[in-house]
N, C-alpha and C. Protein backbone atom coordinates (compact mmCIF):
# COMPACT_ATOMS: atom_id res chain seq x y z
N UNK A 1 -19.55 -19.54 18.51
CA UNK A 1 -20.79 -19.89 19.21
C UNK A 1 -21.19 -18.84 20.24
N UNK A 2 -20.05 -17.70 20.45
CA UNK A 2 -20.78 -16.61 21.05
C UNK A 2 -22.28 -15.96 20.61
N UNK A 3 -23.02 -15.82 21.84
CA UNK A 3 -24.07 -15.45 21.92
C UNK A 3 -23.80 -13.62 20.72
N UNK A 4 -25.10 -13.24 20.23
CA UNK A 4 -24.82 -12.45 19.38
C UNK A 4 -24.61 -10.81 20.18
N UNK A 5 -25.22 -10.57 21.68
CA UNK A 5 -24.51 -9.82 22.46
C UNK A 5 -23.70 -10.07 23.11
N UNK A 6 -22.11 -10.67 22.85
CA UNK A 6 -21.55 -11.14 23.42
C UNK A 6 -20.03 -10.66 22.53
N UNK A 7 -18.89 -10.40 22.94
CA UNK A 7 -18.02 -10.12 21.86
C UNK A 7 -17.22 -11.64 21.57
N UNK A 8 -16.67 -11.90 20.12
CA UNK A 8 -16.49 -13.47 19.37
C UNK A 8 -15.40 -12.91 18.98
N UNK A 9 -14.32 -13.92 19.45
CA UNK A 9 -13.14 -13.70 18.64
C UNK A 9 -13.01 -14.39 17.66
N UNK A 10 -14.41 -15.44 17.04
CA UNK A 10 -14.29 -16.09 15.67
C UNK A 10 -14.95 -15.09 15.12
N UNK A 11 -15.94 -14.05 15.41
CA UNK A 11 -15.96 -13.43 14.17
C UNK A 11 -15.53 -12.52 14.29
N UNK A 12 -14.85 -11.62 15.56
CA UNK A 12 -13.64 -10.69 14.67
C UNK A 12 -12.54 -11.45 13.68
N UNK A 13 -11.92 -12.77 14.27
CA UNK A 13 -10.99 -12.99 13.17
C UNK A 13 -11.43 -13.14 11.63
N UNK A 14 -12.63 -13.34 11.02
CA UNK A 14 -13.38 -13.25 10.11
C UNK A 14 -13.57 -11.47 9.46
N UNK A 15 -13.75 -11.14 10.68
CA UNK A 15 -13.51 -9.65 9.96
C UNK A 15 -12.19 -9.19 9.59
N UNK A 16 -10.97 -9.68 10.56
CA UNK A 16 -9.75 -9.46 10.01
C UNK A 16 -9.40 -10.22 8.89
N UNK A 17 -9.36 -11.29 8.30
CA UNK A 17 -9.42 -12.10 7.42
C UNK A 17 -9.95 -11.36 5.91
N UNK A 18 -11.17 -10.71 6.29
CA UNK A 18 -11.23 -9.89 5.11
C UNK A 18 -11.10 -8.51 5.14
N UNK A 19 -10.84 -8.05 5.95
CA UNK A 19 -10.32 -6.90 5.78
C UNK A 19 -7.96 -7.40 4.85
N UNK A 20 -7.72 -8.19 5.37
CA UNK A 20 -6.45 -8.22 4.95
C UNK A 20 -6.46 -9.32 4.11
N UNK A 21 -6.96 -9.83 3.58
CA UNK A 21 -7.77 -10.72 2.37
C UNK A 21 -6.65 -10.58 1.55
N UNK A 22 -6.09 -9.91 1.05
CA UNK A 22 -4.86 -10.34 0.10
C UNK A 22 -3.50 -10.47 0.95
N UNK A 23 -3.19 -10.11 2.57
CA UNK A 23 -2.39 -10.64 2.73
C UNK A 23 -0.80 -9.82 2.23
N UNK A 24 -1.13 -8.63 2.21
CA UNK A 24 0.08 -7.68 1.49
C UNK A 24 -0.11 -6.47 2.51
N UNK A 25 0.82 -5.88 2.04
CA UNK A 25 1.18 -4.80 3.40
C UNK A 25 0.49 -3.49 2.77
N UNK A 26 0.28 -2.54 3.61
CA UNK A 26 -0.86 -1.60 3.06
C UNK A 26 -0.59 -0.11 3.71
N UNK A 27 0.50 0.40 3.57
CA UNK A 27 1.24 1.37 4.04
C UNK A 27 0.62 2.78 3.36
N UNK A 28 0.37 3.69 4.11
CA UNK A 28 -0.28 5.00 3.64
C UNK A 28 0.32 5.05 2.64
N UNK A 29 -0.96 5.71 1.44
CA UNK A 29 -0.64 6.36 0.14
C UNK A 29 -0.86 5.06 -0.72
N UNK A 30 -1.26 3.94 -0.22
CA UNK A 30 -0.87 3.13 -1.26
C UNK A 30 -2.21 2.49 -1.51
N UNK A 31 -2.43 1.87 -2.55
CA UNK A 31 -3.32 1.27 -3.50
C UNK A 31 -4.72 0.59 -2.10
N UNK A 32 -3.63 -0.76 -1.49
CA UNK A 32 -4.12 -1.22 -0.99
C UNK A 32 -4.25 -0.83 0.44
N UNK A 33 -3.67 0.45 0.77
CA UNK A 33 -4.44 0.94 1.75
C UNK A 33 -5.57 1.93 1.85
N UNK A 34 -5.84 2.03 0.44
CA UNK A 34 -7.09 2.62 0.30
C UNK A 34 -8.79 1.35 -0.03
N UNK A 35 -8.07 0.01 -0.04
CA UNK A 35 -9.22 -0.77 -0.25
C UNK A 35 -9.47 -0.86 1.38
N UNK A 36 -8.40 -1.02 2.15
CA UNK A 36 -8.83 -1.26 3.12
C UNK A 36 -9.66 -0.59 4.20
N UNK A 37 -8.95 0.88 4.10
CA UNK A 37 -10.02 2.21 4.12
C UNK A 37 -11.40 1.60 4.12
N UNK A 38 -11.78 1.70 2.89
CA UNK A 38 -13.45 0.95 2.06
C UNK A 38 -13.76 -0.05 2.83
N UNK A 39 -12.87 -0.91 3.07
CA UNK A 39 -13.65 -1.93 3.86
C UNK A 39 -14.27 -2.18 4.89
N UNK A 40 -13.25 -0.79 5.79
CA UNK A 40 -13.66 -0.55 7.70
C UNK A 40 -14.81 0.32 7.08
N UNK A 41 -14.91 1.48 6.15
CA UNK A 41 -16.00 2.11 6.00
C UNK A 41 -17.62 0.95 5.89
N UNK A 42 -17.24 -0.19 5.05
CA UNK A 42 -18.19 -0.79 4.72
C UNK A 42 -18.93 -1.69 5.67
N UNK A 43 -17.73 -1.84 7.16
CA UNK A 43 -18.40 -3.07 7.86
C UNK A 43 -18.72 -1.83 8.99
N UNK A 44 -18.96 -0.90 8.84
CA UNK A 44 -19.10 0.18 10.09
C UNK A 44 -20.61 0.15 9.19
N UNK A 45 -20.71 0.66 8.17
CA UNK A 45 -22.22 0.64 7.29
C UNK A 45 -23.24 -0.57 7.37
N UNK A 46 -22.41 -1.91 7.31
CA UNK A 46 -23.22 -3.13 7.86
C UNK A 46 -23.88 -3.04 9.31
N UNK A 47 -23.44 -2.51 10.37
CA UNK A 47 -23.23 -2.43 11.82
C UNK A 47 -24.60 -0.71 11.84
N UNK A 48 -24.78 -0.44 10.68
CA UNK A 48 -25.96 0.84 10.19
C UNK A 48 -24.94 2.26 11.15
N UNK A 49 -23.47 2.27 11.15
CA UNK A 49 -23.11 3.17 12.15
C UNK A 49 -22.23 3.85 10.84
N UNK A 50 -22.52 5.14 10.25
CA UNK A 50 -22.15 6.85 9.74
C UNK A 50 -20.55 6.48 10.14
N UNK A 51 -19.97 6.75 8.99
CA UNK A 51 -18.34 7.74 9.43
C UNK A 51 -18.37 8.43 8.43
N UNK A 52 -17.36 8.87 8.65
CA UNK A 52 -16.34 10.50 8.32
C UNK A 52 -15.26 9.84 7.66
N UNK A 53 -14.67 10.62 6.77
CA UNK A 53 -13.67 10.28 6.39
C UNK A 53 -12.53 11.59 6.93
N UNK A 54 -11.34 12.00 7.60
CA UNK A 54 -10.88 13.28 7.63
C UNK A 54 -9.56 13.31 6.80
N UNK A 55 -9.79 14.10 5.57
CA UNK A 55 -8.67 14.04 4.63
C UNK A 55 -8.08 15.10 4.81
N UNK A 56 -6.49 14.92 5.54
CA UNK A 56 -5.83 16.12 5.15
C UNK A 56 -4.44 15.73 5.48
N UNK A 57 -3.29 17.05 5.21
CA UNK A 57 -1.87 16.53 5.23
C UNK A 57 -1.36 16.78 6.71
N UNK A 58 -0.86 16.10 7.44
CA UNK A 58 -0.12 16.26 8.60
C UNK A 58 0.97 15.81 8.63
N UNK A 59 1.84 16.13 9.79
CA UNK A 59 3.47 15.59 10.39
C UNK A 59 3.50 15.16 11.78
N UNK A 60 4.53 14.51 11.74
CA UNK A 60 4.71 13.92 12.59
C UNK A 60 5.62 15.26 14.24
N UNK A 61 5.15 15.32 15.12
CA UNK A 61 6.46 16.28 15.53
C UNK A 61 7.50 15.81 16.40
N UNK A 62 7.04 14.06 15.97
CA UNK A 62 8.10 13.22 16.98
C UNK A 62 9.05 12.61 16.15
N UNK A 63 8.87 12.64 14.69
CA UNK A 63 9.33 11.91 13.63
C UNK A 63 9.84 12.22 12.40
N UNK A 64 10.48 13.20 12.22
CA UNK A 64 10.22 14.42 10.53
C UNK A 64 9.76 13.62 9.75
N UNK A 65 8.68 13.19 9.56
CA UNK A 65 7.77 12.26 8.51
C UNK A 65 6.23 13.27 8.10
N UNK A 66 6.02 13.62 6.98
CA UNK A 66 4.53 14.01 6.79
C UNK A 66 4.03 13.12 5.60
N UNK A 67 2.37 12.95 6.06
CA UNK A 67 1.91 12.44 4.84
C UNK A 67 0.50 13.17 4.92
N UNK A 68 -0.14 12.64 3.43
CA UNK A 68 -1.72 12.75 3.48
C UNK A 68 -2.50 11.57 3.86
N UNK A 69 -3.59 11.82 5.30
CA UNK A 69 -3.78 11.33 5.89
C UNK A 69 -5.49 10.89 5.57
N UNK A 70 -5.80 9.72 6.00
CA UNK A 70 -7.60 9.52 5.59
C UNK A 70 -7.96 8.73 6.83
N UNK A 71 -8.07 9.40 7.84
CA UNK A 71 -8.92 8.94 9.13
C UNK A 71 -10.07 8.36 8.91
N UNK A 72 -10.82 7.68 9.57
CA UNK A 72 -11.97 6.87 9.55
C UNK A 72 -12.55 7.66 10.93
N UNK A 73 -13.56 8.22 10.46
CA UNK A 73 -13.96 8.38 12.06
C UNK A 73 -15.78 8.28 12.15
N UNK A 74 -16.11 7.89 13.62
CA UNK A 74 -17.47 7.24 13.43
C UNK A 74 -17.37 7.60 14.80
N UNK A 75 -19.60 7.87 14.76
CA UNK A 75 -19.57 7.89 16.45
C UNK A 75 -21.03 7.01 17.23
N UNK A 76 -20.66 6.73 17.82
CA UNK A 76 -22.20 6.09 18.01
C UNK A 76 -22.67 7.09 19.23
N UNK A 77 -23.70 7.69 18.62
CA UNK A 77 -23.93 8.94 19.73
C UNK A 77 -24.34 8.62 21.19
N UNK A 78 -24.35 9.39 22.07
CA UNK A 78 -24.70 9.37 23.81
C UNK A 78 -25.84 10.07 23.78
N UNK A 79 -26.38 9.96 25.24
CA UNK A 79 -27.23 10.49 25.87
C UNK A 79 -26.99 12.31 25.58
N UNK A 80 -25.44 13.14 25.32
CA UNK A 80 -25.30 13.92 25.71
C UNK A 80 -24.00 14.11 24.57
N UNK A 81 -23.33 15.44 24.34
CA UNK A 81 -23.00 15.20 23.39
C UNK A 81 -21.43 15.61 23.46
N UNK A 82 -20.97 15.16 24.90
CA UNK A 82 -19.83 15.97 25.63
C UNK A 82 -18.99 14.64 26.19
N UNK A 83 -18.08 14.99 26.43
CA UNK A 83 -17.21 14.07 26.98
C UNK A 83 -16.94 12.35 26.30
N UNK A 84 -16.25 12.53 24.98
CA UNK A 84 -16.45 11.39 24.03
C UNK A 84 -15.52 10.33 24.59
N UNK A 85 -16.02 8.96 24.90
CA UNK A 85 -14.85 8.03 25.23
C UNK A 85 -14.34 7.36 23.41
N UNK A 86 -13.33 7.90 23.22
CA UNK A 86 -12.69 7.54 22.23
C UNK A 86 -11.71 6.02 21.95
N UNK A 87 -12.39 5.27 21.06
CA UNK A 87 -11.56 3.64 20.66
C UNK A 87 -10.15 4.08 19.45
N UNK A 88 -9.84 3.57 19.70
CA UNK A 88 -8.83 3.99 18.62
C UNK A 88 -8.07 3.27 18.09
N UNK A 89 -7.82 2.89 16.94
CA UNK A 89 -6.70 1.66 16.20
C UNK A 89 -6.43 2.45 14.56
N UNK A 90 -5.13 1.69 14.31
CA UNK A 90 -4.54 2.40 12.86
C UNK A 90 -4.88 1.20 12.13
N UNK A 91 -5.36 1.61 10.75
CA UNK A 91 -5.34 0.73 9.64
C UNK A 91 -4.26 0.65 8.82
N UNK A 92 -2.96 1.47 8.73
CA UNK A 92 -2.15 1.29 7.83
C UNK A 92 -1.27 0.28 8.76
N UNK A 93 0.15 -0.25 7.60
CA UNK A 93 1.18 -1.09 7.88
C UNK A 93 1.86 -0.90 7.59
N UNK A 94 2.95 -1.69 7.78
CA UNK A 94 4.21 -1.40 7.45
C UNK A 94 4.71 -1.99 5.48
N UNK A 95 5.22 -1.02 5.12
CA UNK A 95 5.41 -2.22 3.36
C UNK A 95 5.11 -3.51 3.16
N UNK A 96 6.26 -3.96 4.13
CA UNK A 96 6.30 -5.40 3.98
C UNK A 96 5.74 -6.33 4.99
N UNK A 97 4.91 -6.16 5.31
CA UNK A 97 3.91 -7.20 6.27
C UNK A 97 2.62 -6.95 6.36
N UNK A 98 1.46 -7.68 6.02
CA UNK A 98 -0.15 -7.43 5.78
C UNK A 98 -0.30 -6.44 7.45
N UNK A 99 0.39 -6.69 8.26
CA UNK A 99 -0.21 -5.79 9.22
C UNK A 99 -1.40 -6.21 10.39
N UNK A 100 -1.63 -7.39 10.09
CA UNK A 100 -2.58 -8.25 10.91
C UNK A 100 -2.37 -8.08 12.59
N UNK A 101 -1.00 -8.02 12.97
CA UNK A 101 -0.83 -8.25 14.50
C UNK A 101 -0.39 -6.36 14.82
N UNK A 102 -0.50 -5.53 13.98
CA UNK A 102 0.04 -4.57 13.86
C UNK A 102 -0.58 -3.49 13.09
N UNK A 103 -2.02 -3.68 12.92
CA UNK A 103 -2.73 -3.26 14.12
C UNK A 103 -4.17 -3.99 13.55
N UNK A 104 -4.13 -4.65 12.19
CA UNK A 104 -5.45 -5.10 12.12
C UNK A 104 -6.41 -5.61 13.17
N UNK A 105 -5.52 -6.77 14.02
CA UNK A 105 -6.05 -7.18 15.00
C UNK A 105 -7.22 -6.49 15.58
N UNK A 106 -6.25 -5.78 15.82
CA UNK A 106 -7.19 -4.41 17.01
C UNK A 106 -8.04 -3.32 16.08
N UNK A 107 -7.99 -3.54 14.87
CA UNK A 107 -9.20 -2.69 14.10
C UNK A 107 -10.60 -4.17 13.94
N UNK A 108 -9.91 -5.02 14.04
CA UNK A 108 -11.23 -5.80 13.62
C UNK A 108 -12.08 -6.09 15.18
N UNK A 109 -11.29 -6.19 16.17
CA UNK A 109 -11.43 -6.15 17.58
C UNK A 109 -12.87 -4.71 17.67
N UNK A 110 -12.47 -3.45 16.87
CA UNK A 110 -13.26 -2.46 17.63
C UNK A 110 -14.55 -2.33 16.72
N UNK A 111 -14.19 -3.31 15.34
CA UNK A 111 -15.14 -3.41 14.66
C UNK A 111 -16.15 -4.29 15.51
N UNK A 112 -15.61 -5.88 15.90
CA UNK A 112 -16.75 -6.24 16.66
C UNK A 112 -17.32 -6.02 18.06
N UNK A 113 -16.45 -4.70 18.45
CA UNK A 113 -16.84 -3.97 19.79
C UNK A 113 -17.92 -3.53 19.57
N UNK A 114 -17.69 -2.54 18.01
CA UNK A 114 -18.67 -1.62 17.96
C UNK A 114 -20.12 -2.23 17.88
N UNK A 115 -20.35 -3.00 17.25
CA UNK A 115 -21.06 -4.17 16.97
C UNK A 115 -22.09 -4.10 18.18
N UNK A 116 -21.49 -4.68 18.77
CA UNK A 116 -22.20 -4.81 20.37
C UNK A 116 -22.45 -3.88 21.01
N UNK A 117 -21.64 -2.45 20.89
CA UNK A 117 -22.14 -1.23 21.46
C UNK A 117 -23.02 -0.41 21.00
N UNK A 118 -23.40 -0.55 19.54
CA UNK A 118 -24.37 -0.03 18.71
C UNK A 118 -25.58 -0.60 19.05
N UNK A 119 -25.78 -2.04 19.28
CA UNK A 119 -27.08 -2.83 19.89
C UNK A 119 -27.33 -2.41 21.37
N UNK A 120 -26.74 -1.97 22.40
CA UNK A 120 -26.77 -1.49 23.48
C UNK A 120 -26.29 0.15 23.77
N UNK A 121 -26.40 0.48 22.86
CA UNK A 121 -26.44 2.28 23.02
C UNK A 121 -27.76 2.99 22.97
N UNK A 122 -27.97 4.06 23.41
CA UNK A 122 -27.81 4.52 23.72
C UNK A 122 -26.93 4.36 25.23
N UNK A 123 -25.45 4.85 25.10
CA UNK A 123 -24.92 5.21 26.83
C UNK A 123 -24.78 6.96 27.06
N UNK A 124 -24.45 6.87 28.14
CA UNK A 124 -24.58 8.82 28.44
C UNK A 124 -23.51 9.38 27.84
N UNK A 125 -22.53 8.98 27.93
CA UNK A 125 -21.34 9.80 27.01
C UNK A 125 -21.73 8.84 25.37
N UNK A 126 -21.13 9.96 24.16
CA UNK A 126 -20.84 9.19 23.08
C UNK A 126 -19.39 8.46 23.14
N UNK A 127 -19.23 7.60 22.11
CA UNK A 127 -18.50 6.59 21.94
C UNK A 127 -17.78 6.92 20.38
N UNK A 128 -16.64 7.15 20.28
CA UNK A 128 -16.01 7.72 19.26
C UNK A 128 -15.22 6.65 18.41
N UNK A 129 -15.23 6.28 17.58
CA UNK A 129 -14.35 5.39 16.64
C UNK A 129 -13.46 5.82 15.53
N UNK A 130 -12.15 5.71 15.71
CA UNK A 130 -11.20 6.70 15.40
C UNK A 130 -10.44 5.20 14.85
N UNK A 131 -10.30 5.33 13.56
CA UNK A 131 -9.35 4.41 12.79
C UNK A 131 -8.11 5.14 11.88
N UNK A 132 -7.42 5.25 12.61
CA UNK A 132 -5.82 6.51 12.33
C UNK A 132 -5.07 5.63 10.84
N UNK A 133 -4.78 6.55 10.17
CA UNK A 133 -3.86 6.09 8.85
C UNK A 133 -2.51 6.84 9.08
N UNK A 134 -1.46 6.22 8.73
CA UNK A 134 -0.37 6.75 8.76
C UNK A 134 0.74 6.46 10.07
N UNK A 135 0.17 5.44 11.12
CA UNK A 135 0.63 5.53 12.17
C UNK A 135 2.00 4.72 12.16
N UNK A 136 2.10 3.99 11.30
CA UNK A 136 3.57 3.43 11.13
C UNK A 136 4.79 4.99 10.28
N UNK A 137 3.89 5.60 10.20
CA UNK A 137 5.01 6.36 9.39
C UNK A 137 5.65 7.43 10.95
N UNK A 138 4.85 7.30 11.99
CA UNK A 138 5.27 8.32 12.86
C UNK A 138 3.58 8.77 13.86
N UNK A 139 3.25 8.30 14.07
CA UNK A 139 1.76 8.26 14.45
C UNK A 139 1.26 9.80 13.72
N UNK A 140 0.99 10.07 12.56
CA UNK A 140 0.94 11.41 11.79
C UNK A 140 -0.51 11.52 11.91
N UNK A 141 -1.59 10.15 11.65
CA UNK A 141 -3.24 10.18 11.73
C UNK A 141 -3.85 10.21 12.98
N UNK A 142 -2.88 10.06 14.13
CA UNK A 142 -3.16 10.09 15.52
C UNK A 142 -3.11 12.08 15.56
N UNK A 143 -1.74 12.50 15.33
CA UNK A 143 -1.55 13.67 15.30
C UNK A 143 -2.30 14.65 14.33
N UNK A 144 -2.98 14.03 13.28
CA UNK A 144 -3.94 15.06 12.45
C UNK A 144 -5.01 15.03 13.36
N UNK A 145 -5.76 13.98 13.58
CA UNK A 145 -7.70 14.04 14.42
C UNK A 145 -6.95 14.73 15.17
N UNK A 146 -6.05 15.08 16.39
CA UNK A 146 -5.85 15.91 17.58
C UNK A 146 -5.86 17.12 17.68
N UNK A 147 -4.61 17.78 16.44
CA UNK A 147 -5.20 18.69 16.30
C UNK A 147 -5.66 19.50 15.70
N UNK A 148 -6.00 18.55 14.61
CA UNK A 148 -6.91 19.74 13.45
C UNK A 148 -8.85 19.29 13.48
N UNK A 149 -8.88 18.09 14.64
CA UNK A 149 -10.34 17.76 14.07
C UNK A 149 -11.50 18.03 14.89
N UNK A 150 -12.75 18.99 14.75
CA UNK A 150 -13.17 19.28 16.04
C UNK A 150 -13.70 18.26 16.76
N UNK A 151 -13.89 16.80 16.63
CA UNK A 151 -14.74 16.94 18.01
C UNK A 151 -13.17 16.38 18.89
N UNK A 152 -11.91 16.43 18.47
CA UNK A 152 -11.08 16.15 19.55
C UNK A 152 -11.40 17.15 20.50
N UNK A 153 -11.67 17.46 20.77
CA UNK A 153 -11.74 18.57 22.01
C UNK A 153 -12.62 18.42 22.74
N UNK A 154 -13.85 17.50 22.11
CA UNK A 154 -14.77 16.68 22.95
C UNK A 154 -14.20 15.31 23.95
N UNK A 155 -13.53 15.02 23.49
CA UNK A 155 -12.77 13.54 23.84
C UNK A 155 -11.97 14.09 24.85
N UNK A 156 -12.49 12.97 26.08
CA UNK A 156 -12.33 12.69 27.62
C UNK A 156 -11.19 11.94 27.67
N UNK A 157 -11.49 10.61 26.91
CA UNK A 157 -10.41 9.20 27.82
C UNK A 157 -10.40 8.52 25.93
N UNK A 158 -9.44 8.55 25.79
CA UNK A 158 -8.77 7.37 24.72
C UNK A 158 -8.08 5.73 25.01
N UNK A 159 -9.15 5.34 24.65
CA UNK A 159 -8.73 3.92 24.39
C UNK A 159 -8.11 3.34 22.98
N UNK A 160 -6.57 3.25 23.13
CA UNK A 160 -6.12 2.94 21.84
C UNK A 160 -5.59 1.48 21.83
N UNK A 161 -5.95 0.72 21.16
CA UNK A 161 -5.91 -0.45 20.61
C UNK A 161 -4.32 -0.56 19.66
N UNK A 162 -3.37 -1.25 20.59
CA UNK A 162 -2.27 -1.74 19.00
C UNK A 162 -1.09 -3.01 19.59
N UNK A 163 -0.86 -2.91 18.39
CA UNK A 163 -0.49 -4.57 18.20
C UNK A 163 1.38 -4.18 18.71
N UNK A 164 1.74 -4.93 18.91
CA UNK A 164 3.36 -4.38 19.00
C UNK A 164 4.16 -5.57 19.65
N UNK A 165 4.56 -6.19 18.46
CA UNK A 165 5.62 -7.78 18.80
C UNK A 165 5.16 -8.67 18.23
N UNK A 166 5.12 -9.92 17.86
CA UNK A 166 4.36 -11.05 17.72
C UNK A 166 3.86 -12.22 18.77
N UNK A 167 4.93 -11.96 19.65
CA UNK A 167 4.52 -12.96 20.64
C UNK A 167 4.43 -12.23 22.14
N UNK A 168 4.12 -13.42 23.05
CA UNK A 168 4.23 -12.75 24.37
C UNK A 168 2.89 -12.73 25.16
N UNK A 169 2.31 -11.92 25.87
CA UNK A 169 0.95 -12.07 26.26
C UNK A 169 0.43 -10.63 26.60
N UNK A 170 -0.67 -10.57 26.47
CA UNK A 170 -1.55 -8.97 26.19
C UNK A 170 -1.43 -8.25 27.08
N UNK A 171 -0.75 -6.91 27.16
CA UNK A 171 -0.86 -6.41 28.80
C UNK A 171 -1.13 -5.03 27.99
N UNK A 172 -1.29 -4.12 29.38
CA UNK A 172 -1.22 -2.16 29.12
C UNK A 172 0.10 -2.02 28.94
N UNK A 173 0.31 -1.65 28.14
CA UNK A 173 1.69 -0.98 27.58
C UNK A 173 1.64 0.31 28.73
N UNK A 174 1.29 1.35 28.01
CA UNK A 174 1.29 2.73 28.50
C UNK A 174 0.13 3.03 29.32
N UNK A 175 -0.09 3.95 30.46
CA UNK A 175 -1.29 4.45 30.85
C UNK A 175 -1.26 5.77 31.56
N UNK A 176 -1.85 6.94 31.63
CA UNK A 176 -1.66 7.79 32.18
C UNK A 176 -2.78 8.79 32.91
């Protein structure tokens, strides 16, 4: 019953719901982490907001893990075309768990952020939407956009979105 400028955690859970619609785990490289790919692409296209796809191979340098990586990246432009406040959440999971609290949550969360920030944008900085693949293997899709993708070098302040435990209550993990 949230107002439609207003952010709804009934219809992000609706967006998570189908985005993980079968309920299976969706670990880079794999079948069903490429539907899911399609799907953030498709509800970013509903929302009329452009992404990128950034395909390429990276490693981890915290983890000896490399894979081939398929970033999601989207921007809802600013006043100006400098200093990007960057959202950030991973779409992959782990094998064996759909991945819902880990990190879907928080991808369907920035889906219905974006939502609301697309109806009220223009703001003076752009607004960057960064959906990382590979981050259970060693954060490898965090570490490809950084440093192989240009507009990282535009990006000011990262806001990263993730799930980590099942229970407990929502706090800042890290901040710096």
């Amino acid at each position: 019953t949230a107002p439609s400028n207003e952010f709804s955690g009934e219809r992000a859970f609706g967006i998570l719901s189908h985005l993980l619609s079968e309920n299976k785990g969706h670990p880079v490289g794999s079948e069903l982490n490429k539907v899911v790919k399609q799907r953030i692409i498709d509800e970013l296209s509903k929302l009329n907001i452009s992404s990128t796809v950034q395909k390429t191979w990276s490693c981890s340098f915290h983890h000896n893990n490399c894979a081939f990586v398929e970033n999601i990246v989207a921007v809802i432009p600013g006043e100006t075309d400098s200093d990007y406040v960057a959202l950030m959440s991973h779409y992959d999971s782990v094998p064996m768990a759909p991945g819902a609290g880990d990190d879907g949550a928080a991808v369907a969360a920035m889906l219905e952020s974006a939502r609301i920030l697309k109806a009220e944008a223009p703001f003076k900085r752009p607004i960057l939407l960064l959906f990382t693949d590979a981050e259970e293997a060693g954060l490898i899709g965090a570490e490809a956009f950084f440093r192989q993708h240009e507009l990282a070098k535009k990006v000011s302040v990262v806001l990263d979105f993730e799930g980590s435990g099942s229970t407990g209550i929502s706090q800042a993990l890290r901040t710096s």
